[in-house]
N, C-alpha and C. Protein backbone atom coordinates (compact mmCIF):
# COMPACT_ATOMS: atom_id res chain seq x y z
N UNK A 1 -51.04 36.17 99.88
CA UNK A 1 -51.81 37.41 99.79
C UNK A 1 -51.12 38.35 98.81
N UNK A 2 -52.16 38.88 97.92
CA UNK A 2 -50.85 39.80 97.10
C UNK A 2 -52.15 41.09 96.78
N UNK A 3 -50.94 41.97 96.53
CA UNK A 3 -51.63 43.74 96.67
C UNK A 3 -51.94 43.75 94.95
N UNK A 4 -53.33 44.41 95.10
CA UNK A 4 -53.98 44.37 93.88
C UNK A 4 -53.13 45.84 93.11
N UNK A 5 -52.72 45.49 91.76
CA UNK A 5 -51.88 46.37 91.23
C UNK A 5 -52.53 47.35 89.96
N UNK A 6 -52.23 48.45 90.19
CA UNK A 6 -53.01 49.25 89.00
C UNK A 6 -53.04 48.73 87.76
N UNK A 7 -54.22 48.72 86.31
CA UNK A 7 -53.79 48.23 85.48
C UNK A 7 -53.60 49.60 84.78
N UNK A 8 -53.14 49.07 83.17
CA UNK A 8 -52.63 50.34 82.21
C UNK A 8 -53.48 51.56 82.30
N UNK A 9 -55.31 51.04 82.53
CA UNK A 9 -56.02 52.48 82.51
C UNK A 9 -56.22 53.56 83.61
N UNK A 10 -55.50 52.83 84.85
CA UNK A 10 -55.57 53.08 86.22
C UNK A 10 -54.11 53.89 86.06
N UNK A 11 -53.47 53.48 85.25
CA UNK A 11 -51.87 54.53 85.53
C UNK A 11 -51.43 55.71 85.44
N UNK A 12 -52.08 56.21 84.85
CA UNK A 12 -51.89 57.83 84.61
C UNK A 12 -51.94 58.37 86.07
N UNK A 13 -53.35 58.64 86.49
CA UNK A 13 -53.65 59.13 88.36
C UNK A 13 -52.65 58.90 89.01
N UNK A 14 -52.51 57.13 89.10
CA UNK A 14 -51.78 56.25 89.86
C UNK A 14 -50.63 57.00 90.27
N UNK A 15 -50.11 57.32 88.82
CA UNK A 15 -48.54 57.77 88.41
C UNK A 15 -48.46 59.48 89.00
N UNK A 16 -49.48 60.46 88.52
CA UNK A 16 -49.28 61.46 89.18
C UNK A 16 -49.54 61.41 91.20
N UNK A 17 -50.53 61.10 91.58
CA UNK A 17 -50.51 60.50 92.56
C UNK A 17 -49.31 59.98 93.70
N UNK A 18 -48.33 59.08 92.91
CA UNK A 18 -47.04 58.70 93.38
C UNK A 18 -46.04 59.47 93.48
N UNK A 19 -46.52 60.42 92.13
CA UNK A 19 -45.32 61.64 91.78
C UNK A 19 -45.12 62.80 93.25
N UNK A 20 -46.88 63.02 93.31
CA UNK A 20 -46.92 64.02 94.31
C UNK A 20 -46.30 63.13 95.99
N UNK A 21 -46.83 62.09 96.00
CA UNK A 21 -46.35 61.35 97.61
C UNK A 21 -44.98 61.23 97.48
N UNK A 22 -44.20 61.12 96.58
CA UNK A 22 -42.74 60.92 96.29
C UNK A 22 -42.31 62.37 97.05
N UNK A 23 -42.87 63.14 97.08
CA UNK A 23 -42.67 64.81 96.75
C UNK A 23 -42.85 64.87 97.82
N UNK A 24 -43.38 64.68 98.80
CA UNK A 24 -43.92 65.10 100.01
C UNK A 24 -43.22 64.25 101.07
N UNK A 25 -43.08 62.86 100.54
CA UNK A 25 -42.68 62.48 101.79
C UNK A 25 -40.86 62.82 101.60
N UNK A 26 -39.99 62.92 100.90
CA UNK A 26 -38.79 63.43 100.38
C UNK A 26 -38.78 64.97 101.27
N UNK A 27 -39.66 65.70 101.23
CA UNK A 27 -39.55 66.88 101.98
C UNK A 27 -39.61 66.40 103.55
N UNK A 28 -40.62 65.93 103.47
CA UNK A 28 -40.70 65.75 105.36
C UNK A 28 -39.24 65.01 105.76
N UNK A 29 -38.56 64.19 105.20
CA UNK A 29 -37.48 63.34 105.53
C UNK A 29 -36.41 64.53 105.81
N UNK A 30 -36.31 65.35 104.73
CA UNK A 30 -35.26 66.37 104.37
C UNK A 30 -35.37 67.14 105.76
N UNK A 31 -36.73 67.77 105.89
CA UNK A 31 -36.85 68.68 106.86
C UNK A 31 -36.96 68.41 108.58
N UNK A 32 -36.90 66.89 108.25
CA UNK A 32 -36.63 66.36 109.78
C UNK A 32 -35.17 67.03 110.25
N UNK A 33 -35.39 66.81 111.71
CA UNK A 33 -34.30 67.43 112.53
C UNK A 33 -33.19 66.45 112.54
N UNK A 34 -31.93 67.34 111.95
CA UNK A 34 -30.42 66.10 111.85
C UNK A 34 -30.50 65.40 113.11
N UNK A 35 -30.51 65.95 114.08
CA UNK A 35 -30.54 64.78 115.39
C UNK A 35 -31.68 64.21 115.56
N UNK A 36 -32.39 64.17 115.21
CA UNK A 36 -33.79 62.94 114.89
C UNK A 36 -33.78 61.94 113.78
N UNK A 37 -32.70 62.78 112.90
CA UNK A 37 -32.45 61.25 111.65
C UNK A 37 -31.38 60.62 112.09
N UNK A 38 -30.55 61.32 112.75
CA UNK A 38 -29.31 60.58 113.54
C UNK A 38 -29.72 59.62 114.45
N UNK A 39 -30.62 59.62 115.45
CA UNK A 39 -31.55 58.65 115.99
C UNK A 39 -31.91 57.74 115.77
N UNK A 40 -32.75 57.97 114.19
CA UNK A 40 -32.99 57.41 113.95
C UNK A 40 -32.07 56.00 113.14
N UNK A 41 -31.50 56.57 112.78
CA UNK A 41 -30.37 55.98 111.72
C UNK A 41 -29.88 55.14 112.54
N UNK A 42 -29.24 55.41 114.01
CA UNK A 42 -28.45 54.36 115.16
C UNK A 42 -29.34 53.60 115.35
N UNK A 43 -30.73 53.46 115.54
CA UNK A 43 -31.55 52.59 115.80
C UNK A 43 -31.67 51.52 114.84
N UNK A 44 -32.03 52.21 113.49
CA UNK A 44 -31.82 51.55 111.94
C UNK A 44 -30.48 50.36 111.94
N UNK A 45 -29.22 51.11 112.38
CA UNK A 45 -27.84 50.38 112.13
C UNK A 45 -28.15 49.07 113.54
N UNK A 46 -28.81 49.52 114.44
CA UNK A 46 -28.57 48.41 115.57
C UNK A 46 -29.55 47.20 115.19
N UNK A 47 -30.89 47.48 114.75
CA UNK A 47 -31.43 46.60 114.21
C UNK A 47 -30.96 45.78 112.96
N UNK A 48 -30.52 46.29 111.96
CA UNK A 48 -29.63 45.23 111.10
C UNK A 48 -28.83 44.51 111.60
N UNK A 49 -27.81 44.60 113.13
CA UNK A 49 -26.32 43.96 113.03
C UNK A 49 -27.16 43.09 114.18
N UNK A 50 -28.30 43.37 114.72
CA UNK A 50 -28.74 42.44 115.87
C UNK A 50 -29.24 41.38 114.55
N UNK A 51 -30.47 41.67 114.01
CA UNK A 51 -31.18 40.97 112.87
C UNK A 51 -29.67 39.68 112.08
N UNK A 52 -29.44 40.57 111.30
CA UNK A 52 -28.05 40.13 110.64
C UNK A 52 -26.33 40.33 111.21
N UNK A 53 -26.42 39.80 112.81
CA UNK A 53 -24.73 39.45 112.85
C UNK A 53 -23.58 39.12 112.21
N UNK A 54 -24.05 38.08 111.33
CA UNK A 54 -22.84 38.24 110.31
C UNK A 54 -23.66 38.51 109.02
N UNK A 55 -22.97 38.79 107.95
CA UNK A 55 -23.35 39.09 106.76
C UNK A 55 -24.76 38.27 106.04
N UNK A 56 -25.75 39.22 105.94
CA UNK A 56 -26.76 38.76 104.85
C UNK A 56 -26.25 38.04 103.38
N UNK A 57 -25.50 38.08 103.11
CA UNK A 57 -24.86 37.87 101.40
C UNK A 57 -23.73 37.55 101.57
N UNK A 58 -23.01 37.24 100.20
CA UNK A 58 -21.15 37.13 99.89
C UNK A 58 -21.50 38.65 99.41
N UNK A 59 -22.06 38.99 98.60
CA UNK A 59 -22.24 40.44 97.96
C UNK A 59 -22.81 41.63 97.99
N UNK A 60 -22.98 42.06 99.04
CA UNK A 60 -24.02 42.89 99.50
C UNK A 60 -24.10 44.63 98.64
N UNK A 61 -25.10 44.97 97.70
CA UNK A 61 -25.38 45.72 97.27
C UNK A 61 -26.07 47.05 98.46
N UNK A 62 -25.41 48.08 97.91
CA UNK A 62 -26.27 49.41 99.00
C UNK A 62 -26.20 50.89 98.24
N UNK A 63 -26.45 51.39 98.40
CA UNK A 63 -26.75 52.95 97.65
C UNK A 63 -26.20 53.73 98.84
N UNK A 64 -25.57 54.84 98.07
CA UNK A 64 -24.45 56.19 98.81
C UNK A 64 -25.97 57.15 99.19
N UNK A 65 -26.32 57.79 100.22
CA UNK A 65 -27.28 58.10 101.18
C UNK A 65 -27.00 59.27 99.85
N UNK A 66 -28.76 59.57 100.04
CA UNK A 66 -29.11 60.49 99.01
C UNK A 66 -30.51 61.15 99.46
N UNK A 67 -30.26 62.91 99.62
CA UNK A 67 -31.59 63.43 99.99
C UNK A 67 -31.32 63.38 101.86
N UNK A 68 -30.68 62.80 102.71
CA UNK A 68 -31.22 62.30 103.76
C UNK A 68 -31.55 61.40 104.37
N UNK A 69 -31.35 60.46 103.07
CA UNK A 69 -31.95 59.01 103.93
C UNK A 69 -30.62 58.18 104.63
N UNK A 70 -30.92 57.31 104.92
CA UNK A 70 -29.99 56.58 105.98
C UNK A 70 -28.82 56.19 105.27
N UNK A 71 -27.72 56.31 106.24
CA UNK A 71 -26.28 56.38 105.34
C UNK A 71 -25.83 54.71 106.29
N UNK A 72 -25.85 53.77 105.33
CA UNK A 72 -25.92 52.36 106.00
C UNK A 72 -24.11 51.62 105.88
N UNK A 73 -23.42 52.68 105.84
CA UNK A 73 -21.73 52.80 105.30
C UNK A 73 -21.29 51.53 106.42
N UNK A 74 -21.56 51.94 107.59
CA UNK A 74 -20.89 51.66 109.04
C UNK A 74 -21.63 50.56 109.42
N UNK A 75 -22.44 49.42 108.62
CA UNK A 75 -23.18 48.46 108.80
C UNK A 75 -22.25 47.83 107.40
N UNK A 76 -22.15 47.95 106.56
CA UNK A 76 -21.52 47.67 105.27
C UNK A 76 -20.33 47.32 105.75
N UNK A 77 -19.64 48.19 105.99
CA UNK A 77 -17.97 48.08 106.47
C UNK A 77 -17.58 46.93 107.74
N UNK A 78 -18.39 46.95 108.52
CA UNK A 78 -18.39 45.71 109.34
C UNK A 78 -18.49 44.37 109.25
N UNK A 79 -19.38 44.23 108.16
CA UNK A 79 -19.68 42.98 107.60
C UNK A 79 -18.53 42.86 106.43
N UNK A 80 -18.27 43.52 105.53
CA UNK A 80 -16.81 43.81 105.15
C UNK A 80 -15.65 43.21 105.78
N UNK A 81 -15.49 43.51 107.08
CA UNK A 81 -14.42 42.85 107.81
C UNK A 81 -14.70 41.88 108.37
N UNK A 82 -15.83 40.72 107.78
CA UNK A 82 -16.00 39.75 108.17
C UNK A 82 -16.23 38.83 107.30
N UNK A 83 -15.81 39.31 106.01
CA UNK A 83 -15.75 38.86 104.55
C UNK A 83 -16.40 38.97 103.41
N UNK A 84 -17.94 39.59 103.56
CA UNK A 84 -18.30 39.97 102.71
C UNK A 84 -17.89 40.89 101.66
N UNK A 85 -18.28 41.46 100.54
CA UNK A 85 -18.10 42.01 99.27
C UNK A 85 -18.94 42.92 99.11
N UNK A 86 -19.02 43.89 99.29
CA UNK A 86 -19.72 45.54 99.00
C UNK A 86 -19.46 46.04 97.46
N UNK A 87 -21.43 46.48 97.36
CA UNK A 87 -20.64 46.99 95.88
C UNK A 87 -22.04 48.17 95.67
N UNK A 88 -21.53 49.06 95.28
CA UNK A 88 -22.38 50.44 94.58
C UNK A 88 -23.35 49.87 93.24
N UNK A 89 -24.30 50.34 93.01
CA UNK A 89 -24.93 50.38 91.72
C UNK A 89 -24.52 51.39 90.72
N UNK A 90 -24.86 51.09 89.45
CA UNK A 90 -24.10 51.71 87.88
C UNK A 90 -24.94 52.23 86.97
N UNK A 91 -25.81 53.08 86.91
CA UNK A 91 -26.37 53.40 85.80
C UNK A 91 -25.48 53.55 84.51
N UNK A 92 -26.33 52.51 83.48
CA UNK A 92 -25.34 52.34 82.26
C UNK A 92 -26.39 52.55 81.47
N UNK A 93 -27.81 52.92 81.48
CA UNK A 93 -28.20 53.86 80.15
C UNK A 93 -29.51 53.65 80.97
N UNK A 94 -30.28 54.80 80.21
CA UNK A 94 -31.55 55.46 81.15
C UNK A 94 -32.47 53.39 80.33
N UNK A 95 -33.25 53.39 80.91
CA UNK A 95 -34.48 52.57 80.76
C UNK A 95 -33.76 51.03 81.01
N UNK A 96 -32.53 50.66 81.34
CA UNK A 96 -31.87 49.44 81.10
C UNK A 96 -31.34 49.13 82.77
N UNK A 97 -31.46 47.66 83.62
CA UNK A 97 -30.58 47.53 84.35
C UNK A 97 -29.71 48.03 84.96
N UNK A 98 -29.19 48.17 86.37
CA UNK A 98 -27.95 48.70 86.97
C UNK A 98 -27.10 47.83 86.76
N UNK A 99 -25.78 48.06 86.74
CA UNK A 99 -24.89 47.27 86.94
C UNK A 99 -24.18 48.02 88.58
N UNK A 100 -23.37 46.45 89.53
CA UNK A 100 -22.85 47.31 90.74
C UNK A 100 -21.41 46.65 90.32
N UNK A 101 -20.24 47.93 90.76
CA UNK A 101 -19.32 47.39 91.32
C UNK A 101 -19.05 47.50 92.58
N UNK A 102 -17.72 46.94 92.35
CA UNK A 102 -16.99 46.77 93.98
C UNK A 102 -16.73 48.08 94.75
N UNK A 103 -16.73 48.05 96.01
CA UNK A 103 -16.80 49.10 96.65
C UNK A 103 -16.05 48.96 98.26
N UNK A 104 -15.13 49.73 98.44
CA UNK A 104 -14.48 49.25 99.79
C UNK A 104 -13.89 51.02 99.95
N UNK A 105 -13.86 51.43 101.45
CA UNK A 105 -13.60 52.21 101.71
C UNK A 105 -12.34 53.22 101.49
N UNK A 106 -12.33 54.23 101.10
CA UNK A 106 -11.29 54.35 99.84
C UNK A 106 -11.14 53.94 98.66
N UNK A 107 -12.30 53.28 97.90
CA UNK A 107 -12.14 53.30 96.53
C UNK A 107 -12.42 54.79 95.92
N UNK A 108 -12.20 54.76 94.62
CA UNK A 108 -11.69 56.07 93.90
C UNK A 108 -13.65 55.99 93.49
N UNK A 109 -14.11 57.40 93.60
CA UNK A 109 -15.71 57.34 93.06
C UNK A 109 -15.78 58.71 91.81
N UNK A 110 -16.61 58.04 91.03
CA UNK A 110 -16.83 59.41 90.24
C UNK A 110 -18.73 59.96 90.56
N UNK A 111 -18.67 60.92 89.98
CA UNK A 111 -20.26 61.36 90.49
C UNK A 111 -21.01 61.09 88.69
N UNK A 112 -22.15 60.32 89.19
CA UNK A 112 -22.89 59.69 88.71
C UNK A 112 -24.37 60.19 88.40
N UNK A 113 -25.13 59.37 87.74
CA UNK A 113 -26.85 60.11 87.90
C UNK A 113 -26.85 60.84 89.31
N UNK A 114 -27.92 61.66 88.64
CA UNK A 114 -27.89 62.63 90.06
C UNK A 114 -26.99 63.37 91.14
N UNK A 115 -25.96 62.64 90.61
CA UNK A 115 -24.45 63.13 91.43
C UNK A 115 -24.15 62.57 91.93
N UNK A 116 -24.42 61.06 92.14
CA UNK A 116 -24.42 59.87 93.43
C UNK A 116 -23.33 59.45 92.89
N UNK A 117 -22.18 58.88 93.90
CA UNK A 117 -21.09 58.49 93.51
C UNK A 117 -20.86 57.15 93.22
N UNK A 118 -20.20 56.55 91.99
CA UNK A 118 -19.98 54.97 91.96
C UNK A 118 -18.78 55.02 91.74
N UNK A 119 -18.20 53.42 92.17
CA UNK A 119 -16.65 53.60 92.12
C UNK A 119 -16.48 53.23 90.04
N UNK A 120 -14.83 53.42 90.16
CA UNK A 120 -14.59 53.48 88.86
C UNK A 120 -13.64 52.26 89.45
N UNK A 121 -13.33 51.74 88.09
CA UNK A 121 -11.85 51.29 87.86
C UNK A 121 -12.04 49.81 88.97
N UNK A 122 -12.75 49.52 89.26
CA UNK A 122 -13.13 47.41 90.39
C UNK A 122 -13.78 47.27 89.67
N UNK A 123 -14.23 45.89 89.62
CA UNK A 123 -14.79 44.94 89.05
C UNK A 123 -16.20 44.80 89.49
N UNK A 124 -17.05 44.51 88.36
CA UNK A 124 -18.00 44.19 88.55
C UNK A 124 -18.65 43.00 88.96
N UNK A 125 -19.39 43.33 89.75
CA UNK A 125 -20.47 42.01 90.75
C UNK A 125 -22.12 41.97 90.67
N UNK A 126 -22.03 40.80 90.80
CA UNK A 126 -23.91 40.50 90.92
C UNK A 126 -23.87 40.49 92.58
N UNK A 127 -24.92 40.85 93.31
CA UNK A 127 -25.20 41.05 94.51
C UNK A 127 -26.26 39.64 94.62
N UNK A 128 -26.22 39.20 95.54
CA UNK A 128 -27.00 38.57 95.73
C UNK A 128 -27.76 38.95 97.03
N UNK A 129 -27.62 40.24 97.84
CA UNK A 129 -28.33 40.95 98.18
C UNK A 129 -28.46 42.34 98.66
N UNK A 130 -29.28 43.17 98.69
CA UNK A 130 -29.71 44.60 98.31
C UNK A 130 -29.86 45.25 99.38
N UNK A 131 -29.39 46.72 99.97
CA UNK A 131 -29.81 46.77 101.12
C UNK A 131 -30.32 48.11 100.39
N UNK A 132 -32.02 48.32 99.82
CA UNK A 132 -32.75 49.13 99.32
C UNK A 132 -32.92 50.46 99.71
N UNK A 133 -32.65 51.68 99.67
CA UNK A 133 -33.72 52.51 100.20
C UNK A 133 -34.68 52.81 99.56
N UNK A 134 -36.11 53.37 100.70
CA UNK A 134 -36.99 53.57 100.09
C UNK A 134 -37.89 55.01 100.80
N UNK A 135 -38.29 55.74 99.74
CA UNK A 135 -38.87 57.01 100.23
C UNK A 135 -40.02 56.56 100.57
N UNK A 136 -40.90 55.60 100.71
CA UNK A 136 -42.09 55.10 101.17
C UNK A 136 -42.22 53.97 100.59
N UNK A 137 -43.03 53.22 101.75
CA UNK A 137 -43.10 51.81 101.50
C UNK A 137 -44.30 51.41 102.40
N UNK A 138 -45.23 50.29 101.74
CA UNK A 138 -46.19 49.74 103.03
C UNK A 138 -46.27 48.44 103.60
N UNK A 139 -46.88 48.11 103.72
CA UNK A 139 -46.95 46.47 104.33
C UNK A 139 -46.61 45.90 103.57
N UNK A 140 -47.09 45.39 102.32
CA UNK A 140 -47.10 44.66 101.55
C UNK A 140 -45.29 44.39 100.79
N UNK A 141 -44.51 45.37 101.49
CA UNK A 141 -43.08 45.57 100.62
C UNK A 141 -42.73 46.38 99.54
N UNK A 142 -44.21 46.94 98.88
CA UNK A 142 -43.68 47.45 97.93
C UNK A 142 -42.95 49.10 97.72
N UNK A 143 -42.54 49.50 97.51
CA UNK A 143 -41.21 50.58 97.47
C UNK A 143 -41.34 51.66 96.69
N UNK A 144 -41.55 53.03 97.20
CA UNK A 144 -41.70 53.99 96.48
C UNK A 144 -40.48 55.04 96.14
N UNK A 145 -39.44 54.38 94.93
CA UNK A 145 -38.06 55.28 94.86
C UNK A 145 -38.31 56.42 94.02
N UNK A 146 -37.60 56.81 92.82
CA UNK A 146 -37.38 57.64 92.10
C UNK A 146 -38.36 58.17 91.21
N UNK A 147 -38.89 56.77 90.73
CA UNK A 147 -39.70 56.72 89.74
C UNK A 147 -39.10 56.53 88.52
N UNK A 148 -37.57 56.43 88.25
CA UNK A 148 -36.85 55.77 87.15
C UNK A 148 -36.84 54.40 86.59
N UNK A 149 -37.19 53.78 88.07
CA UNK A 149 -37.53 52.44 87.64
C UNK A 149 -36.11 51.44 87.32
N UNK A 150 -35.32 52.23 87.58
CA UNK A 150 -33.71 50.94 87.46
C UNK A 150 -33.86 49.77 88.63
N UNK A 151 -34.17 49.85 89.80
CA UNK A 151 -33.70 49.30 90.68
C UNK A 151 -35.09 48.13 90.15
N UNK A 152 -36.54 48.20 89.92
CA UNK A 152 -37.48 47.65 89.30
C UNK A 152 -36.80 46.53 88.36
N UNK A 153 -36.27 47.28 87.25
CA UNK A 153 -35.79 46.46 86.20
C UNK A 153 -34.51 45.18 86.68
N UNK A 154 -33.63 45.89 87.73
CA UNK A 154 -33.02 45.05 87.91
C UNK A 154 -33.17 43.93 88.74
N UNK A 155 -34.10 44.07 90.06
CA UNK A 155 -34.32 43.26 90.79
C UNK A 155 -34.80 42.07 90.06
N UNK A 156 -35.70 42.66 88.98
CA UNK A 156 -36.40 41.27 87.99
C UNK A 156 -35.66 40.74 87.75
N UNK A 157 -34.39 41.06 86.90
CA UNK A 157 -33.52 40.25 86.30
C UNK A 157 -32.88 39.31 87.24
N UNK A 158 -32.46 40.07 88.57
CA UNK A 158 -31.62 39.43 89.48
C UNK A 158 -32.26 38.23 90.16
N UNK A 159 -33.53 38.16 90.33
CA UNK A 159 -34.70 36.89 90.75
C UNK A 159 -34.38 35.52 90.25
N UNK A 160 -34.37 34.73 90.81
CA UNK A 160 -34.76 34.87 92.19
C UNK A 160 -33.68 34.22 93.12
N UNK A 161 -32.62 34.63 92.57
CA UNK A 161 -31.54 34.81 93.29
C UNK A 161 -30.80 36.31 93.91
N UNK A 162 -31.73 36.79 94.59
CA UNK A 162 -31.23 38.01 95.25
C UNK A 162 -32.31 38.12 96.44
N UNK A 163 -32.32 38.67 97.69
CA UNK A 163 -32.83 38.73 99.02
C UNK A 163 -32.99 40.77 98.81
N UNK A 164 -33.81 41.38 98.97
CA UNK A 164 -34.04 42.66 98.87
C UNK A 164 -34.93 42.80 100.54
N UNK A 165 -33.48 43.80 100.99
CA UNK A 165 -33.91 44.46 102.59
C UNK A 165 -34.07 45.87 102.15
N UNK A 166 -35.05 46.55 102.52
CA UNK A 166 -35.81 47.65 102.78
C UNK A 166 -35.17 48.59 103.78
N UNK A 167 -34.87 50.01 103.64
CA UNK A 167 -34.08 50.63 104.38
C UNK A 167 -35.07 52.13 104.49
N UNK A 168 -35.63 52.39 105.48
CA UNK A 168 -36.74 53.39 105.23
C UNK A 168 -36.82 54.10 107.02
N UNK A 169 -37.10 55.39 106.97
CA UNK A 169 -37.73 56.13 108.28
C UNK A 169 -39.33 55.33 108.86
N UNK A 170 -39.62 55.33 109.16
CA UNK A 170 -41.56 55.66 109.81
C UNK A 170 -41.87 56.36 109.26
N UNK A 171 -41.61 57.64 108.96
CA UNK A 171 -41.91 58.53 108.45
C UNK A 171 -42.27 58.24 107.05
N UNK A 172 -41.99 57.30 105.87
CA UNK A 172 -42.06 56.86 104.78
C UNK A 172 -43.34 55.63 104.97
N UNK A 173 -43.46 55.29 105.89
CA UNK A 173 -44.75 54.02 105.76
C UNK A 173 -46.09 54.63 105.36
N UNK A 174 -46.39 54.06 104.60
CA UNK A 174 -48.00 54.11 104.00
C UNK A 174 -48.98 52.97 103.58
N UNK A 175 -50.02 53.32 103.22
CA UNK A 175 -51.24 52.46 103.42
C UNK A 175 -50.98 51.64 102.35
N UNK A 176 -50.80 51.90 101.42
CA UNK A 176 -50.22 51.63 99.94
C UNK A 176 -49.79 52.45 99.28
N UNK A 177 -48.41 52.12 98.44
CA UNK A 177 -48.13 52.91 97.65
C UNK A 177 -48.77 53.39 96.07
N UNK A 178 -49.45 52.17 96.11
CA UNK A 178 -49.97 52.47 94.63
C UNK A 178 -49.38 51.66 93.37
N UNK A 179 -49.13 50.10 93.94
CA UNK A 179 -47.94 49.18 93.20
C UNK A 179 -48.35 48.99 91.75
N UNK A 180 -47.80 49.43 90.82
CA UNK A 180 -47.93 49.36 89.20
C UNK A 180 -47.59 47.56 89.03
N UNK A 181 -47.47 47.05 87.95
CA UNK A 181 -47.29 45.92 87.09
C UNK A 181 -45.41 45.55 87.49
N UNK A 182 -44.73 46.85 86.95
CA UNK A 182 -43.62 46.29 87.11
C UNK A 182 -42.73 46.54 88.38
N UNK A 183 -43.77 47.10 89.74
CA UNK A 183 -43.28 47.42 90.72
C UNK A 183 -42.92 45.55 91.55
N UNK A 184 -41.39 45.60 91.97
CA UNK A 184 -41.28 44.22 92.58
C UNK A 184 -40.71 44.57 93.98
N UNK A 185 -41.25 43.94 94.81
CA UNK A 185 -41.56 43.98 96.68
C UNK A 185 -40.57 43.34 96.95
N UNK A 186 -39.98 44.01 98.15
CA UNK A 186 -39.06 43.87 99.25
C UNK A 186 -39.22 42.99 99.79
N UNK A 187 -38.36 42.25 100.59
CA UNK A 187 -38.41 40.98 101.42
C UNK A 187 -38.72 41.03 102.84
N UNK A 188 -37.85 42.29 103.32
CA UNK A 188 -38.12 42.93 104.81
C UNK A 188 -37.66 44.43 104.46
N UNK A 189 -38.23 44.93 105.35
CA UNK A 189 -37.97 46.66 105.28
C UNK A 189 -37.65 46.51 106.56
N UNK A 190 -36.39 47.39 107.40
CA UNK A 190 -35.85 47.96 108.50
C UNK A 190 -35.74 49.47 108.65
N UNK A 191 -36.89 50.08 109.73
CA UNK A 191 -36.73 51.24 109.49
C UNK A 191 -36.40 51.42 111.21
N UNK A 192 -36.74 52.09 112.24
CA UNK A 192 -36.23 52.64 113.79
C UNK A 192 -36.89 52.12 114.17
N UNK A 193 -38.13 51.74 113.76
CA UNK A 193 -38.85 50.53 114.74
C UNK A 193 -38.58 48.87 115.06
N UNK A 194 -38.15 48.77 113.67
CA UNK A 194 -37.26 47.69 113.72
C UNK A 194 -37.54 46.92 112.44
N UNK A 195 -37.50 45.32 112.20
CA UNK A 195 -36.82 44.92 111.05
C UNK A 195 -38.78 44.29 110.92
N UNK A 196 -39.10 44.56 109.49
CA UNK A 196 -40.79 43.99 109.09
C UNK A 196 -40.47 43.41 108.14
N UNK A 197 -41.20 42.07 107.85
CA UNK A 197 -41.19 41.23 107.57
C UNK A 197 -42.43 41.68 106.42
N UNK A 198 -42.25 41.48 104.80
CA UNK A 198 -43.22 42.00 103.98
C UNK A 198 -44.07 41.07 103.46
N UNK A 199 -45.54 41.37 103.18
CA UNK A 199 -46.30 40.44 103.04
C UNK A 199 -46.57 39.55 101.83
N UNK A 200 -45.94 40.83 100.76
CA UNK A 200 -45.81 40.27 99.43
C UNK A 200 -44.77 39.59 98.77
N UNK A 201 -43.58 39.42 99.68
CA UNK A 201 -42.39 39.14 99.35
C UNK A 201 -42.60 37.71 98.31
N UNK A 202 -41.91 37.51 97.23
CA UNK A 202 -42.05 36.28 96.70
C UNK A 202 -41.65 35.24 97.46
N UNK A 203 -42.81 33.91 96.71
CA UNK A 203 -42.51 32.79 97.37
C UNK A 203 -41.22 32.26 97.10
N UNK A 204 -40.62 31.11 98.20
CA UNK A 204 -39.47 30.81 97.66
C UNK A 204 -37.86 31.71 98.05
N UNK A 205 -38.39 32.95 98.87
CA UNK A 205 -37.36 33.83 98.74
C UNK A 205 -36.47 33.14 99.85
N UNK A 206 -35.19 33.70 99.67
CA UNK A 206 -33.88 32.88 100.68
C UNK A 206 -34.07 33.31 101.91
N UNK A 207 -34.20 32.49 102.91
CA UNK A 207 -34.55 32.52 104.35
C UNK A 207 -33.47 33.29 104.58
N UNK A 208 -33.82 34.27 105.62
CA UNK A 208 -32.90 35.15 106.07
C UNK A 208 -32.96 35.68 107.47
């Protein structure tokens, strides 16, 4: 089954459209009550370590909580001490790929796009899997971030050797997001309800 995707003459709307839901649902997240995202978030962390007991990956890619959304540190670090490899993403020039490095508690970070911190000075890694966030997302997997489009570009490249988990509130689910050409879908999204299984996920993807 796959979600019918805007074409080039459909993108303009599409694009403002996304701009404004980006906008809205980013506020409602923000303006939720800290002890309701805290809630939520313990629910979020218990469903990953039930789902995934030991490590999803050797390399597990994750993003430093930004805006509000779920800070997945204390799910990272555990699997960490069970051998896996944690690593931050790298913006290394606007329209091009992330690169991630290594990342372990107490590494040295500098502030980055947007101010988000990546470490300096470790080595760089390919992830072979992603633990995504997403400001909205629907059935189908597909993922409504920034609108910069890095994490887009890279997942392509990284295919189809990489597993992409979805990290999102309830509060972010929608009917559709409005999936463009170069938008590429999540494998499972885990938000407080628990771990969903996406409909568009590519064939072939690594059982997990």
């Amino acid at each position: 089954m796959k979600e019918s995707r805007s074409s080039s003459s459909e993108e303009a709307p599409t694009l403002s459209w996304r701009s404004q839901a980006r906008k809205e649902l980013i506020e409602r997240r923000t303006a939720a009550a800290p002890a309701e995202r805290q809630k939520w978030s313990m629910a979020i962390n218990a469903h990953l370590s039930s789902r995934w007991p030991t490590p999803p990956g050797n390399t597990i890619a994750f993003c430093w909580p930004f805006k509000a959304e779920h800070d997945v540190r204390a799910v990272v670090e555990r699997w960490i001490s069970m051998g896996a490899n944690a690593v931050l993403p790298v913006v290394v020039a606007p329209r091009t790929p992330l690169i991630f490095r290594r990342w372990h508690a107490g590494a040295e970070l500098a502030s980055g796009a947007l101010g988000i911190p990546y470490p300096i000075d470790t080595e760089e890694m390919r992830p072979d899997t992603i633990l995504l966030p997403a400001n909205g997302f629907d059935a189908m997997g597909f993922r409504l971030g920034y609108g910069a489009g890095y994490f887009d570009r890279t997942i392509a490249r990284l295919r189809p050797d990489v597993r992409i988990i979805g990290i999102s509130y309830e509060i972010g689910r929608m009917s559709s997001i409005g999936p463009q050409h170069h938008d590429e879908p999540m494998d499972f999204v885990v938000t407080e309800a628990g771990v969903h299984a996406c409909l568009a996920s590519r064939a072939g993807a690594p059982a997990l």
